[in-house]
C-alpha atoms as a PDB file:
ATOM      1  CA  UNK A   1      45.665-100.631  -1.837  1.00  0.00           C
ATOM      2  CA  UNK A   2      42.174-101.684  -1.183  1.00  0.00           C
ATOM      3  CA  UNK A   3      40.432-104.316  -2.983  1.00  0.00           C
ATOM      4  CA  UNK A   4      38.599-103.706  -6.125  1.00  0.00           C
ATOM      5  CA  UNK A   5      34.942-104.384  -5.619  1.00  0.00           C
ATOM      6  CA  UNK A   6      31.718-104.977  -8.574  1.00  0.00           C
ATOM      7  CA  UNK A   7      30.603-101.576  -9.354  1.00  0.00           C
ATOM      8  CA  UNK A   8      27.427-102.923  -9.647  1.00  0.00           C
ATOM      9  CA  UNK A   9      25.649-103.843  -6.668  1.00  0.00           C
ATOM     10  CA  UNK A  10      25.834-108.157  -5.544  1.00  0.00           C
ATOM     11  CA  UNK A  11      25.416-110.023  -2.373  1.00  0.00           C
ATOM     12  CA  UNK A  12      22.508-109.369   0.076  1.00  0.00           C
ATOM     13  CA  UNK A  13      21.901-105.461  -1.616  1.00  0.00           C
ATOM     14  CA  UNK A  14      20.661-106.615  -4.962  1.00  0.00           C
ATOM     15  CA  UNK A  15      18.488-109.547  -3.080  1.00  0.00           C
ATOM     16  CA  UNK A  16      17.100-106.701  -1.599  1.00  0.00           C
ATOM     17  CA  UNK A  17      17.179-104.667  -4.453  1.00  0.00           C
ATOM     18  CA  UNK A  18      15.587-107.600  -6.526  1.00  0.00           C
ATOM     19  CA  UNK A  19      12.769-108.809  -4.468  1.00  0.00           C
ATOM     20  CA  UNK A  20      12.492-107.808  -0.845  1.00  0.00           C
ATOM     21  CA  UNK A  21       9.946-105.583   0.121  1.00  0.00           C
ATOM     22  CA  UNK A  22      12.719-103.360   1.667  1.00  0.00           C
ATOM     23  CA  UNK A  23      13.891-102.524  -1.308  1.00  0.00           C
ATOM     24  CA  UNK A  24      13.810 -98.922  -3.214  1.00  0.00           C
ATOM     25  CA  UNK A  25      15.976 -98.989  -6.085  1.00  0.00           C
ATOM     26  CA  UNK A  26      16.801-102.073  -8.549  1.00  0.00           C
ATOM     27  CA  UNK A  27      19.656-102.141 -11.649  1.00  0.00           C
ATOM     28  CA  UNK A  28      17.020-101.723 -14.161  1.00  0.00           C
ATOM     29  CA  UNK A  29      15.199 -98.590 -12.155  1.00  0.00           C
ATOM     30  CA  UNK A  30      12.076-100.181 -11.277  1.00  0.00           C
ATOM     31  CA  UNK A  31      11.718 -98.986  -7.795  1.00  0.00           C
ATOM     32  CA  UNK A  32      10.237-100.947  -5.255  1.00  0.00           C
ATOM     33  CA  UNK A  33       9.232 -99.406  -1.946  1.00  0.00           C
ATOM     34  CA  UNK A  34       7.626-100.231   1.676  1.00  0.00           C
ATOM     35  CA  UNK A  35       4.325-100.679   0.650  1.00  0.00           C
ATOM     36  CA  UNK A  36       3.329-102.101   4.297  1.00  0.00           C
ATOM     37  CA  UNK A  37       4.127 -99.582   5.842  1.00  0.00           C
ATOM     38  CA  UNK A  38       3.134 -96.426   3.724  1.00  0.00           C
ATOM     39  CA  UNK A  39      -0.134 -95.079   3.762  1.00  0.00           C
ATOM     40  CA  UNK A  40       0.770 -91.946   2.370  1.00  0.00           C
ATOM     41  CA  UNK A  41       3.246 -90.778   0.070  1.00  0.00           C
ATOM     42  CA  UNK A  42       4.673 -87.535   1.166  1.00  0.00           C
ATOM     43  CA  UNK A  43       4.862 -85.347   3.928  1.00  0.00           C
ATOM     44  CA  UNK A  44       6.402 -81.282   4.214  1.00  0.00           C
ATOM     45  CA  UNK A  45       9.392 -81.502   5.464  1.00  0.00           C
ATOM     46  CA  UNK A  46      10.278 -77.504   5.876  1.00  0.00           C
ATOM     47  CA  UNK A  47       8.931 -76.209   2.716  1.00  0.00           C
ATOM     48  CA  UNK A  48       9.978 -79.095   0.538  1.00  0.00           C
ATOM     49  CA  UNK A  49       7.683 -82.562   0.074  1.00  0.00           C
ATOM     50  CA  UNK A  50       9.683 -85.469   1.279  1.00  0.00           C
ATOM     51  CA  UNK A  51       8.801 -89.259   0.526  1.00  0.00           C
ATOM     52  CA  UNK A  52       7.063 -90.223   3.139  1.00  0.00           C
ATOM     53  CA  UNK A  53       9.159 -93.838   3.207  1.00  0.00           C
ATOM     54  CA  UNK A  54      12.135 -91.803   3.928  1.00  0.00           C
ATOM     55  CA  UNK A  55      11.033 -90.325   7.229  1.00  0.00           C
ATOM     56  CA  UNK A  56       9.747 -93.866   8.181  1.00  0.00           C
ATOM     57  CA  UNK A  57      13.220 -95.677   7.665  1.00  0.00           C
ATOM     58  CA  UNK A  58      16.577 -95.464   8.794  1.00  0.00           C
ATOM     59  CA  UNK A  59      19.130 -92.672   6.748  1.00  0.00           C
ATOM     60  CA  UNK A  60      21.501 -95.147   5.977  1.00  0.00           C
ATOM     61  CA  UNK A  61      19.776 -96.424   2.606  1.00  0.00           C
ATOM     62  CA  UNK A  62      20.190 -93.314   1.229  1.00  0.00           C
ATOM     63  CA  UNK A  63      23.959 -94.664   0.733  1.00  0.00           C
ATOM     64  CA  UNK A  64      22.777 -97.332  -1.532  1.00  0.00           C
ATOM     65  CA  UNK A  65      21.291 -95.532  -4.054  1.00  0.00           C
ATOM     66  CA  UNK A  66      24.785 -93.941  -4.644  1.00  0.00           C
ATOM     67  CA  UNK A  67      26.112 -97.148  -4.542  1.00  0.00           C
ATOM     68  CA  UNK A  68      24.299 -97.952  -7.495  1.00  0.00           C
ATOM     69  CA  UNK A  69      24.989 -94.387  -9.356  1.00  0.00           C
ATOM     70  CA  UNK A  70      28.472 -95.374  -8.661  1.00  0.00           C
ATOM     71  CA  UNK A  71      27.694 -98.414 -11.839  1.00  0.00           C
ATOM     72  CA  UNK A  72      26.973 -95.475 -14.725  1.00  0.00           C
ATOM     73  CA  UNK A  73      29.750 -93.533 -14.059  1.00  0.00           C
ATOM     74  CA  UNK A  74      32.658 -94.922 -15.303  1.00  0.00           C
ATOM     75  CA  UNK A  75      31.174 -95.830 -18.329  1.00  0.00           C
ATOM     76  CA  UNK A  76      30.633 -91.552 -18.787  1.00  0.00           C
ATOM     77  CA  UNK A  77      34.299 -90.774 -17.735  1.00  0.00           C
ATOM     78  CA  UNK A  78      35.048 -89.248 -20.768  1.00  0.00           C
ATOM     79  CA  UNK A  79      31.435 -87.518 -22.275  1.00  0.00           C
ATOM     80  CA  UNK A  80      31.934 -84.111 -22.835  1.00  0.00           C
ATOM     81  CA  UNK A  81      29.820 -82.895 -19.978  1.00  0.00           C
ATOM     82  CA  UNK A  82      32.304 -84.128 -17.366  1.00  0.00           C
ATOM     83  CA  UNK A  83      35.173 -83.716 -19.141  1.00  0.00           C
ATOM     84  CA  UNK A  84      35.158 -80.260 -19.758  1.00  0.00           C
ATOM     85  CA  UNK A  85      34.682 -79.389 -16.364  1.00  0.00           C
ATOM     86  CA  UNK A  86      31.914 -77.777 -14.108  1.00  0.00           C
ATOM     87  CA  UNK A  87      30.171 -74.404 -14.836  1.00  0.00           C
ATOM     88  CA  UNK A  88      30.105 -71.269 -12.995  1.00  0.00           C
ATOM     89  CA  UNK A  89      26.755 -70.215 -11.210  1.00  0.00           C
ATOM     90  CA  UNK A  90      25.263 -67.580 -13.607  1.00  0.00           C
ATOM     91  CA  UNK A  91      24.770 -64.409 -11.040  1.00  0.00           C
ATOM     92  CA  UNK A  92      21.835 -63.445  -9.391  1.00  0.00           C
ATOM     93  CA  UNK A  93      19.294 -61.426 -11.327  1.00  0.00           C
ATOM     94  CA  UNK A  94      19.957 -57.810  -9.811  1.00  0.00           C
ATOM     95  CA  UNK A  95      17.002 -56.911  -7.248  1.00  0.00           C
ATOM     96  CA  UNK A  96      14.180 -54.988  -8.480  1.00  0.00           C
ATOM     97  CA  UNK A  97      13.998 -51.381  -7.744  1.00  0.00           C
ATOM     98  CA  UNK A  98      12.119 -50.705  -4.448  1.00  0.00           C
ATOM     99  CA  UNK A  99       8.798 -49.533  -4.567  1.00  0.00           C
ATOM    100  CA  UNK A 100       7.715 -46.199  -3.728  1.00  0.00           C
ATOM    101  CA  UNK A 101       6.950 -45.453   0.140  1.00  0.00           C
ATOM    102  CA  UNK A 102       3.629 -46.481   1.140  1.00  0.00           C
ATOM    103  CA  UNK A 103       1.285 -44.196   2.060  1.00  0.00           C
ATOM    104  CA  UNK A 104       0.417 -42.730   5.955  1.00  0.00           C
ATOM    105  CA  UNK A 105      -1.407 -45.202   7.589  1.00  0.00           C
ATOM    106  CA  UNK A 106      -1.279 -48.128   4.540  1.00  0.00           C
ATOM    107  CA  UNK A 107      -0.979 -51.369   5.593  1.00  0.00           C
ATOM    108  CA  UNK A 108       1.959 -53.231   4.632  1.00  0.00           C
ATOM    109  CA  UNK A 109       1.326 -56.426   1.998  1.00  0.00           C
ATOM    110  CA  UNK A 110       0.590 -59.203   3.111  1.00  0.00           C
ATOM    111  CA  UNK A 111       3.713 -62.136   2.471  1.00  0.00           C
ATOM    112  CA  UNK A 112       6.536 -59.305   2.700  1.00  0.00           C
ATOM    113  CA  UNK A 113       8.574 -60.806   5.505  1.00  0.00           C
ATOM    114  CA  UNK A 114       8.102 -64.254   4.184  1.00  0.00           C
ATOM    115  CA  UNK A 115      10.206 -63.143   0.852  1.00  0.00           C
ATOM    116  CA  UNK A 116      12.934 -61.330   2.527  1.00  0.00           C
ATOM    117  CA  UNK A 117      15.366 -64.623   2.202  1.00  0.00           C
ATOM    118  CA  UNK A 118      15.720 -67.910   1.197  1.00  0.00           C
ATOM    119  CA  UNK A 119      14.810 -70.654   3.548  1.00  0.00           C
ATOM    120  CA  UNK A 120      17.380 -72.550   5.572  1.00  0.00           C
ATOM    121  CA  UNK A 121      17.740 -75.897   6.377  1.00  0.00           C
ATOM    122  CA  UNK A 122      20.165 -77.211   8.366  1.00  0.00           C
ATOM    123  CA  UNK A 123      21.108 -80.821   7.722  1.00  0.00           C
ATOM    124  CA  UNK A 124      23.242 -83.373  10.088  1.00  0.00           C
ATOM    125  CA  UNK A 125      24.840 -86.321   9.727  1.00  0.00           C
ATOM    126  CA  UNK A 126      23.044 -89.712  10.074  1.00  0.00           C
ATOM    127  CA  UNK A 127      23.582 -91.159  13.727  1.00  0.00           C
ATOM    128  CA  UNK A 128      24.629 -94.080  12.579  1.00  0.00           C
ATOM    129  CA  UNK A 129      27.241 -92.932  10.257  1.00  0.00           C
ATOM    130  CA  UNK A 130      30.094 -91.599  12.853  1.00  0.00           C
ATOM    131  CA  UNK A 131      32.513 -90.323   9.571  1.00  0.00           C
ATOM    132  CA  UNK A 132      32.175 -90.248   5.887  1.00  0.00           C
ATOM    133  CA  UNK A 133      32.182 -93.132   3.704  1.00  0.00           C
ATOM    134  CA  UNK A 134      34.807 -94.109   1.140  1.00  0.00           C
ATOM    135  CA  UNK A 135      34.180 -96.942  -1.319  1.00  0.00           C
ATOM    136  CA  UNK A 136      36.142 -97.770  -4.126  1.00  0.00           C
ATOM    137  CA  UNK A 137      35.649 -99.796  -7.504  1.00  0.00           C
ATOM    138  CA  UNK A 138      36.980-100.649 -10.869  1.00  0.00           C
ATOM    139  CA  UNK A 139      34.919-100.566 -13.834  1.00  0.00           C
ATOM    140  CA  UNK A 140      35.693-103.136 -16.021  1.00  0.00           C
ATOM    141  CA  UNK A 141      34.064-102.287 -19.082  1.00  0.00           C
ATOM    142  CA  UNK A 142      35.968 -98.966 -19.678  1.00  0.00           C
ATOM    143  CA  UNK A 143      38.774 -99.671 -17.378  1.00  0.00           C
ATOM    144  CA  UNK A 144      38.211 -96.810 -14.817  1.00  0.00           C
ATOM    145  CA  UNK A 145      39.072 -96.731 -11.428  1.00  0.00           C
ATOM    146  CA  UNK A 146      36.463 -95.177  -9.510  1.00  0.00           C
ATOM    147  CA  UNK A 147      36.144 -93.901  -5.212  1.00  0.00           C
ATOM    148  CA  UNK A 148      33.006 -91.892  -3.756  1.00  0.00           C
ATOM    149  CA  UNK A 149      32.906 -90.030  -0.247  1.00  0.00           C
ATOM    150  CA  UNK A 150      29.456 -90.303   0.531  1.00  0.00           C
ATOM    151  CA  UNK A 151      27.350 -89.083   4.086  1.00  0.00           C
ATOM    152  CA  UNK A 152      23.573 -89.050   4.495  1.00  0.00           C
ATOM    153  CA  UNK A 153      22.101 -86.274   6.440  1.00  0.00           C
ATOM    154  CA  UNK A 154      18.731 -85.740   8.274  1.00  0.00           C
ATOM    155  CA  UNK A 155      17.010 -83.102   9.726  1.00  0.00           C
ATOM    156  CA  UNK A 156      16.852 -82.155  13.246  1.00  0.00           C
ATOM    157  CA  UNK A 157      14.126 -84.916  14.273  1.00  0.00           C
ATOM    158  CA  UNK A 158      15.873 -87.421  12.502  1.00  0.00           C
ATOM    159  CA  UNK A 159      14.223 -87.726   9.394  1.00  0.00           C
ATOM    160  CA  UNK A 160      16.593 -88.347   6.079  1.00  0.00           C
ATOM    161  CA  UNK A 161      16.733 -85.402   4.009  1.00  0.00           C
ATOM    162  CA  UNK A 162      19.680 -85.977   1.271  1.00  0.00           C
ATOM    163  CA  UNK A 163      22.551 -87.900   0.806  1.00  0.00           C
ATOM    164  CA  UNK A 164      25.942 -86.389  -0.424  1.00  0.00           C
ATOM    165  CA  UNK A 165      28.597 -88.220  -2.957  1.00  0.00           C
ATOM    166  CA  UNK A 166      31.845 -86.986  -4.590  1.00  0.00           C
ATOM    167  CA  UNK A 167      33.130 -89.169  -7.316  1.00  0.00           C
ATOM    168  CA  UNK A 168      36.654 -89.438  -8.008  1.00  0.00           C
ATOM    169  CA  UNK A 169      36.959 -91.213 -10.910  1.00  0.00           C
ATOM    170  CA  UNK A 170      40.640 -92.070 -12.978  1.00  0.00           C
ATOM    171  CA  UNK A 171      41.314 -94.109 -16.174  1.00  0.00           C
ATOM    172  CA  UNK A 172      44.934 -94.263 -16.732  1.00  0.00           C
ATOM    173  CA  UNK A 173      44.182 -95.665 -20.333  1.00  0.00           C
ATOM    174  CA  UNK A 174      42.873 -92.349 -21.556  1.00  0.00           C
ATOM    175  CA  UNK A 175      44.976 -90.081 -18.855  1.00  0.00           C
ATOM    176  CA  UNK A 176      41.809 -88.610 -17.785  1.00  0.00           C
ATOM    177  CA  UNK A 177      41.064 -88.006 -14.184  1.00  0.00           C
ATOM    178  CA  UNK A 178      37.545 -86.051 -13.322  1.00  0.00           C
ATOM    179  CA  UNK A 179      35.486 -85.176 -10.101  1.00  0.00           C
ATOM    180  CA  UNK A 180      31.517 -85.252 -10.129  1.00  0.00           C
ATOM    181  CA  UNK A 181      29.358 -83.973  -6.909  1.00  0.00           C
ATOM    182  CA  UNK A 182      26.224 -85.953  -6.649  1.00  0.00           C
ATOM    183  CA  UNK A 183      23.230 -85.377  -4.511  1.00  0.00           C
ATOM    184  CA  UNK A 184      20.028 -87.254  -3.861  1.00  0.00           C
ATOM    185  CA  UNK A 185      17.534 -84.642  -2.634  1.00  0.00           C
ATOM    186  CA  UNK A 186      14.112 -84.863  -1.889  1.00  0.00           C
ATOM    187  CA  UNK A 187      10.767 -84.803  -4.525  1.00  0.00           C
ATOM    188  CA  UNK A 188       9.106 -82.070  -4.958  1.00  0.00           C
ATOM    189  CA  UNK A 189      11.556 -79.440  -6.017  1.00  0.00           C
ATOM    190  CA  UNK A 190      11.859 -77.458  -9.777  1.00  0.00           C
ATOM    191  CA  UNK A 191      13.973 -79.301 -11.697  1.00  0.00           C
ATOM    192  CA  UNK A 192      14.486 -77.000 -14.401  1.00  0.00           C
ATOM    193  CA  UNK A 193      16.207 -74.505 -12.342  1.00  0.00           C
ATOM    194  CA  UNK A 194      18.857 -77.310 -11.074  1.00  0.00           C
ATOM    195  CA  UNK A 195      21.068 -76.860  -8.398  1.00  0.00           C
ATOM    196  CA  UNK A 196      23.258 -74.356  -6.963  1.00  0.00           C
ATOM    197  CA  UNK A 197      26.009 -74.885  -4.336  1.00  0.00           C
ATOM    198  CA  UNK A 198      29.346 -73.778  -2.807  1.00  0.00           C
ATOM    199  CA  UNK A 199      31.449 -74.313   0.439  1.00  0.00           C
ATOM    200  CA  UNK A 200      31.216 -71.253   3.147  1.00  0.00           C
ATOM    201  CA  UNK A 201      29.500 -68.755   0.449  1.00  0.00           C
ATOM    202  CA  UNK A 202      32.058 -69.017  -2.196  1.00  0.00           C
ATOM    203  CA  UNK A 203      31.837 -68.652  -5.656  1.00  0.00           C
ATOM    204  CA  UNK A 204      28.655 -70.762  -6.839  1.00  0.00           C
ATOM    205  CA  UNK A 205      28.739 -73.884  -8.946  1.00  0.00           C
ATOM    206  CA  UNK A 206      25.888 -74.884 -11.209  1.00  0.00           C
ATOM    207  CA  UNK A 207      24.635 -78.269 -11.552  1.00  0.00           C
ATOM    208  CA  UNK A 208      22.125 -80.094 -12.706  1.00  0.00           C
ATOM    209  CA  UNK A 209      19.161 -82.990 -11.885  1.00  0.00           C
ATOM    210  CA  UNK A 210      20.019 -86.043 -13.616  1.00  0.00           C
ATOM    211  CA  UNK A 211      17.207 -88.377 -12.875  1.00  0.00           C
ATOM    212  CA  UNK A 212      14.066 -88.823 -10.063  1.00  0.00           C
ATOM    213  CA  UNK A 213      12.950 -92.117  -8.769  1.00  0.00           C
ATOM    214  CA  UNK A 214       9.484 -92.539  -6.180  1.00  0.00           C
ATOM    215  CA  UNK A 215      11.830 -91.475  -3.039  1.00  0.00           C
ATOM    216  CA  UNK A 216      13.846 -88.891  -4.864  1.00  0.00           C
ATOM    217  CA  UNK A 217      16.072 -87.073  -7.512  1.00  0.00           C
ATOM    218  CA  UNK A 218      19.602 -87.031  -8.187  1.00  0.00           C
ATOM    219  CA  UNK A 219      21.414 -84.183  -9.006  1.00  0.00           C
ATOM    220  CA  UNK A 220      24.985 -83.664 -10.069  1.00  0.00           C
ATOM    221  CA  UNK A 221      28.004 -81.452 -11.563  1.00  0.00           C
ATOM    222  CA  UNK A 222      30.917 -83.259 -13.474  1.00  0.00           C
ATOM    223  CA  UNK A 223      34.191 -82.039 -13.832  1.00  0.00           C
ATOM    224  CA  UNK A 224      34.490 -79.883 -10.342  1.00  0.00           C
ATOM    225  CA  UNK A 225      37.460 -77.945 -10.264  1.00  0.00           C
ATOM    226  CA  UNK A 226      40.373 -78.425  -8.095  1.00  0.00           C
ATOM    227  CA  UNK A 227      39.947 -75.033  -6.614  1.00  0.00           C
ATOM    228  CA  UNK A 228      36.016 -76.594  -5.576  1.00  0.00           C
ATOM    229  CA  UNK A 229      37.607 -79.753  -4.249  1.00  0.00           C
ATOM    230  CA  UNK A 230      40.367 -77.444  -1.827  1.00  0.00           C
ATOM    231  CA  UNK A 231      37.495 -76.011  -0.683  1.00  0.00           C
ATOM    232  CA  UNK A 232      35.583 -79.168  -0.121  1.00  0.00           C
ATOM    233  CA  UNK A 233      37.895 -80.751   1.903  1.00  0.00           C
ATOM    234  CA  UNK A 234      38.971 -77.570   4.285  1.00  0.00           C
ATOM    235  CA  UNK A 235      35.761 -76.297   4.535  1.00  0.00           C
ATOM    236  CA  UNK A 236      33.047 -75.861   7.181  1.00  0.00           C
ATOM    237  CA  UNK A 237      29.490 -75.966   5.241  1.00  0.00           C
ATOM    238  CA  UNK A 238      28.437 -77.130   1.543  1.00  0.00           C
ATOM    239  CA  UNK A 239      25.563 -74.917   0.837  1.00  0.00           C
ATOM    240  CA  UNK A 240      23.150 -76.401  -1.859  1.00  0.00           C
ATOM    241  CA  UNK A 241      20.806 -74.324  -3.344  1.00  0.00           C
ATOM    242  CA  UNK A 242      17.452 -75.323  -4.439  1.00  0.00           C
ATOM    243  CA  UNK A 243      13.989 -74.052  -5.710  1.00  0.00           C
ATOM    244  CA  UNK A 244      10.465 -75.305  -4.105  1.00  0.00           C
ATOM    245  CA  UNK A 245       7.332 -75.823  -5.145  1.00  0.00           C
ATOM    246  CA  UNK A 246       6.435 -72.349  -4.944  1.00  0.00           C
ATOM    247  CA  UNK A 247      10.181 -71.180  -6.617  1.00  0.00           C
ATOM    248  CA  UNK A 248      11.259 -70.199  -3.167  1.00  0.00           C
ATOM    249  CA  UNK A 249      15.042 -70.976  -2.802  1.00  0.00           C
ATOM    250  CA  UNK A 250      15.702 -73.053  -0.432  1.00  0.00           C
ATOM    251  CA  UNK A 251      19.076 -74.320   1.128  1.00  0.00           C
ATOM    252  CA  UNK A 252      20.605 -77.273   2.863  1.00  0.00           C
ATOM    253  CA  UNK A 253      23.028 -76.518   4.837  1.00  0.00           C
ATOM    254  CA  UNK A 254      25.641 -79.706   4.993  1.00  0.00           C
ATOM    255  CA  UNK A 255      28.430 -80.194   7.589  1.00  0.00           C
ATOM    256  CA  UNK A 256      31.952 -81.118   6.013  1.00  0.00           C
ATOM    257  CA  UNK A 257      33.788 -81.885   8.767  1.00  0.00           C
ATOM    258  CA  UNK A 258      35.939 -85.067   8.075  1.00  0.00           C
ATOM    259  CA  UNK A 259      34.660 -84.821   4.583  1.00  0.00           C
ATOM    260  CA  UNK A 260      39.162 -83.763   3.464  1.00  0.00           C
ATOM    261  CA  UNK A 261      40.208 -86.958   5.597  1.00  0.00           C
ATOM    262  CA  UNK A 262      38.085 -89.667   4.290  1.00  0.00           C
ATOM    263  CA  UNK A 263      38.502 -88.272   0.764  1.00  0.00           C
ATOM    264  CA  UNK A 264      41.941 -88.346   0.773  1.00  0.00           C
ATOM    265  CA  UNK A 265      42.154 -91.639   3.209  1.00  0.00           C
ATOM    266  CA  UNK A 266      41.831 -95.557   2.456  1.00  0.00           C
ATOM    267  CA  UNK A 267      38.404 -96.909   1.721  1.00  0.00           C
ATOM    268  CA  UNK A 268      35.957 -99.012   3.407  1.00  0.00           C
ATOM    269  CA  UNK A 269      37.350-103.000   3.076  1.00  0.00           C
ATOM    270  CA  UNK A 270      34.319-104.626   1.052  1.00  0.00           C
ATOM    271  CA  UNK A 271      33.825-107.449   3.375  1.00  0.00           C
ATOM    272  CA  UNK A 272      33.005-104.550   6.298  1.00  0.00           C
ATOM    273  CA  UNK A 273      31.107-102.810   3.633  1.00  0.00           C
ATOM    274  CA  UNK A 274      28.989-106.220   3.127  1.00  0.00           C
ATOM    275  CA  UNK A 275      28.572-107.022   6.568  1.00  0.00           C
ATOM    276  CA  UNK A 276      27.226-103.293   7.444  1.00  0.00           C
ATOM    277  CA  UNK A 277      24.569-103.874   4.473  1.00  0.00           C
ATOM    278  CA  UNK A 278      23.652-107.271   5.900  1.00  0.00           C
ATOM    279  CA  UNK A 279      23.037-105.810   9.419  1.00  0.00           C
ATOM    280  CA  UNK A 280      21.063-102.305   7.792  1.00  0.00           C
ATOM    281  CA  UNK A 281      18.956-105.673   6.449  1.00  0.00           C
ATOM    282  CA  UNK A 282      18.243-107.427   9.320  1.00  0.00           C
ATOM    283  CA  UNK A 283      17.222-103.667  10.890  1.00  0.00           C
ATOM    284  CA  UNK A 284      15.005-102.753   7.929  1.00  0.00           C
ATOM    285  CA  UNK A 285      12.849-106.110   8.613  1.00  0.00           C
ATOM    286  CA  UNK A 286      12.906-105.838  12.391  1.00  0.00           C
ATOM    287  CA  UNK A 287      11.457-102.234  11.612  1.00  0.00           C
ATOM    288  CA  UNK A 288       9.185-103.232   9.090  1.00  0.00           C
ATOM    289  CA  UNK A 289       7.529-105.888  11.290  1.00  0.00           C
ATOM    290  CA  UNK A 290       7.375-103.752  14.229  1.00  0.00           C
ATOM    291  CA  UNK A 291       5.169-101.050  12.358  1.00  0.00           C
ATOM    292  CA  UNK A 292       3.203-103.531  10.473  1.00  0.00           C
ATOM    293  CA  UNK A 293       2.526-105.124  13.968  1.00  0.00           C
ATOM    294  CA  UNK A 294       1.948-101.545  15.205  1.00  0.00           C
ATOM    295  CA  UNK A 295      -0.565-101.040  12.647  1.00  0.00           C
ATOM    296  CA  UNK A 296      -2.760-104.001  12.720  1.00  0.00           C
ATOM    297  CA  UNK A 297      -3.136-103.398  16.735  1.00  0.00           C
ATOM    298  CA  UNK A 298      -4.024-100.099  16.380  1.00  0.00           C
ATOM    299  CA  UNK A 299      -6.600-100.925  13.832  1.00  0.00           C
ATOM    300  CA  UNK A 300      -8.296-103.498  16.485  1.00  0.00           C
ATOM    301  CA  UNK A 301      -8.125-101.077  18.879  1.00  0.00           C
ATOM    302  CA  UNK A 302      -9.984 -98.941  16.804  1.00  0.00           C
ATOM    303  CA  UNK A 303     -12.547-101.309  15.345  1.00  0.00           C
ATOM    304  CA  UNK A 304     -13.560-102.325  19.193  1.00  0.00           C
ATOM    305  CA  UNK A 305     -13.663 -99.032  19.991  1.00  0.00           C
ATOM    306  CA  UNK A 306     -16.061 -98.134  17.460  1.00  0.00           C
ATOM    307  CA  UNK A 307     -20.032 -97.590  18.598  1.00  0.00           C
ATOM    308  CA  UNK A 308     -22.233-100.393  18.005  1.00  0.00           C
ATOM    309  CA  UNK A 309     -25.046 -99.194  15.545  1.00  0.00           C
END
């Protein structure tokens, strides 16, 4: 049996939460973010805006920010939106009817092949992050137990693109036992649509976006069904379905494998949980300093460079 751990966030994390430049998220949601380093706040990554801090640091954050989701949780265990389970994906709205054939010699319209599908982006795990992650908690206040599998995922030149948590959460008190899928996904996406998702092109599960922060927004579904979680953990690819900017649908394409093992496995020992946050630290600052030295010498360069008048 593991040892229980704070659900909310101590140690070296909420230093850096609290005051170090590093930092992205705090407990009272006042995001800070690397303001040395960021010049600009978003770049396209594939069709969707990405925070621009995210491509510039290291994947493994992302983790932390479910970390602290994990504190709200358990307090929510039994609100009627998790506890009466997830909903079903309303269908598709049924095609249109095709237009009439163009005539001899027309030329076709222009944007036709860009609308014959939804965009797809393939995700992979974080280098650093050889397997899924399983942490677990207790939450004093309402007496729930609480575990999340989490993986972040970047795109094919490294750059973070969302991070992926299932919540299992238990409180023996009230015999209630529920599962919530979580994602943190990148800004600039229609929230009013939410999410879609499913594992190998099942049936579709509806979710929605919870909250956004500077560096991105988390959706989520409570009350998964056990069906959903079968297919979680022997599946090949979670398919999340979003909408863009220009309500194009767009979908990440996330890797399972492992996902059924560290699930149903033992979780992370906090002291190798703490010492992997201390070292992600230490990284963060060595990067920070080596851009921010990066910077200024490329801004001499440039100022001696310069034509005198």
């Amino acid at each position: 049996m593991p040892a229980k751990v704070r659900l909310f966030v101590t140690g070296p994390t909420r230093r850096r939460m609290a005051g170090s430049h590093q930092s992205r998220w705090s407990p009272d949601s006042n995001v800070r973010h690397h303001s040395r380093t960021t010049k600009r706040r978003f770049e396209s990554v594939e069709g969707v805006m990405k925070p621009m801090f995210l491509a510039n640091r290291p994947a493994r954050p992302l983790r932390m920010a479910a970390l602290i989701a994990l504190a709200g949780l358990g307090a929510g265990l039994a609100s009627p939106s998790f506890a009466q389970g997830n909903k079903k994906a309303a269908p598709a709205a049924p095609a249109p009817a095709a237009p009439a054939p163009a005539a001899p010699g027309a030329q076709p319209a222009q944007g036709a092949a860009q609308q014959a599908g939804p965009q797809i982006i393939a995700v992979k795990s974080e280098p650093s992050q050889d397997k899924w992650t399983k942490v677990c908690g207790n939450d004093k206040n309402s007496g729930t137990d609480v575990c999340y599998t989490t993986r972040d995922f970047v795109s094919d030149n490294g750059q973070p693109v969302l991070a992926t948590a299932v919540y299992d959460m238990k409180n023996a008190a009230q015999k209630q036992e529920v599962k919530v899928v979580r994602f943190l996904l990148p800004l600039g996406l229609m929230l009013a649509p939410g999410i879609r998702f499913n594992v190998d092109g099942k049936e579709l599960t509806a979710g929605k976006f919870a909250v956004c922060f500077p560096n991105g927004c988390f959706a989520e579904a409570g009350g998964v069904s056990a069906e959903f979680m079968n297919a979680l953990k022997k599946g090949t690819t979670l398919n999340v379905a979003v909408q863009n900017q220009t309500q194009k649908e767009v979908i990440f394409a996330v890797p399972l494998a492992g996902f059924g093992a560290a699930f149903d496995g033992p979780a992370m020992d906090p002291k190798v949980l703490e010492e992997q946050q201390k070292k992600l630290q230490a990284e963060l600052e060595k990067k920070s300093d080596d851009m921010r030295k990066k910077l200024e010498s490329q801004g001499g360069a440039a100022a001696n460079a310069a034509p005198k008048p």
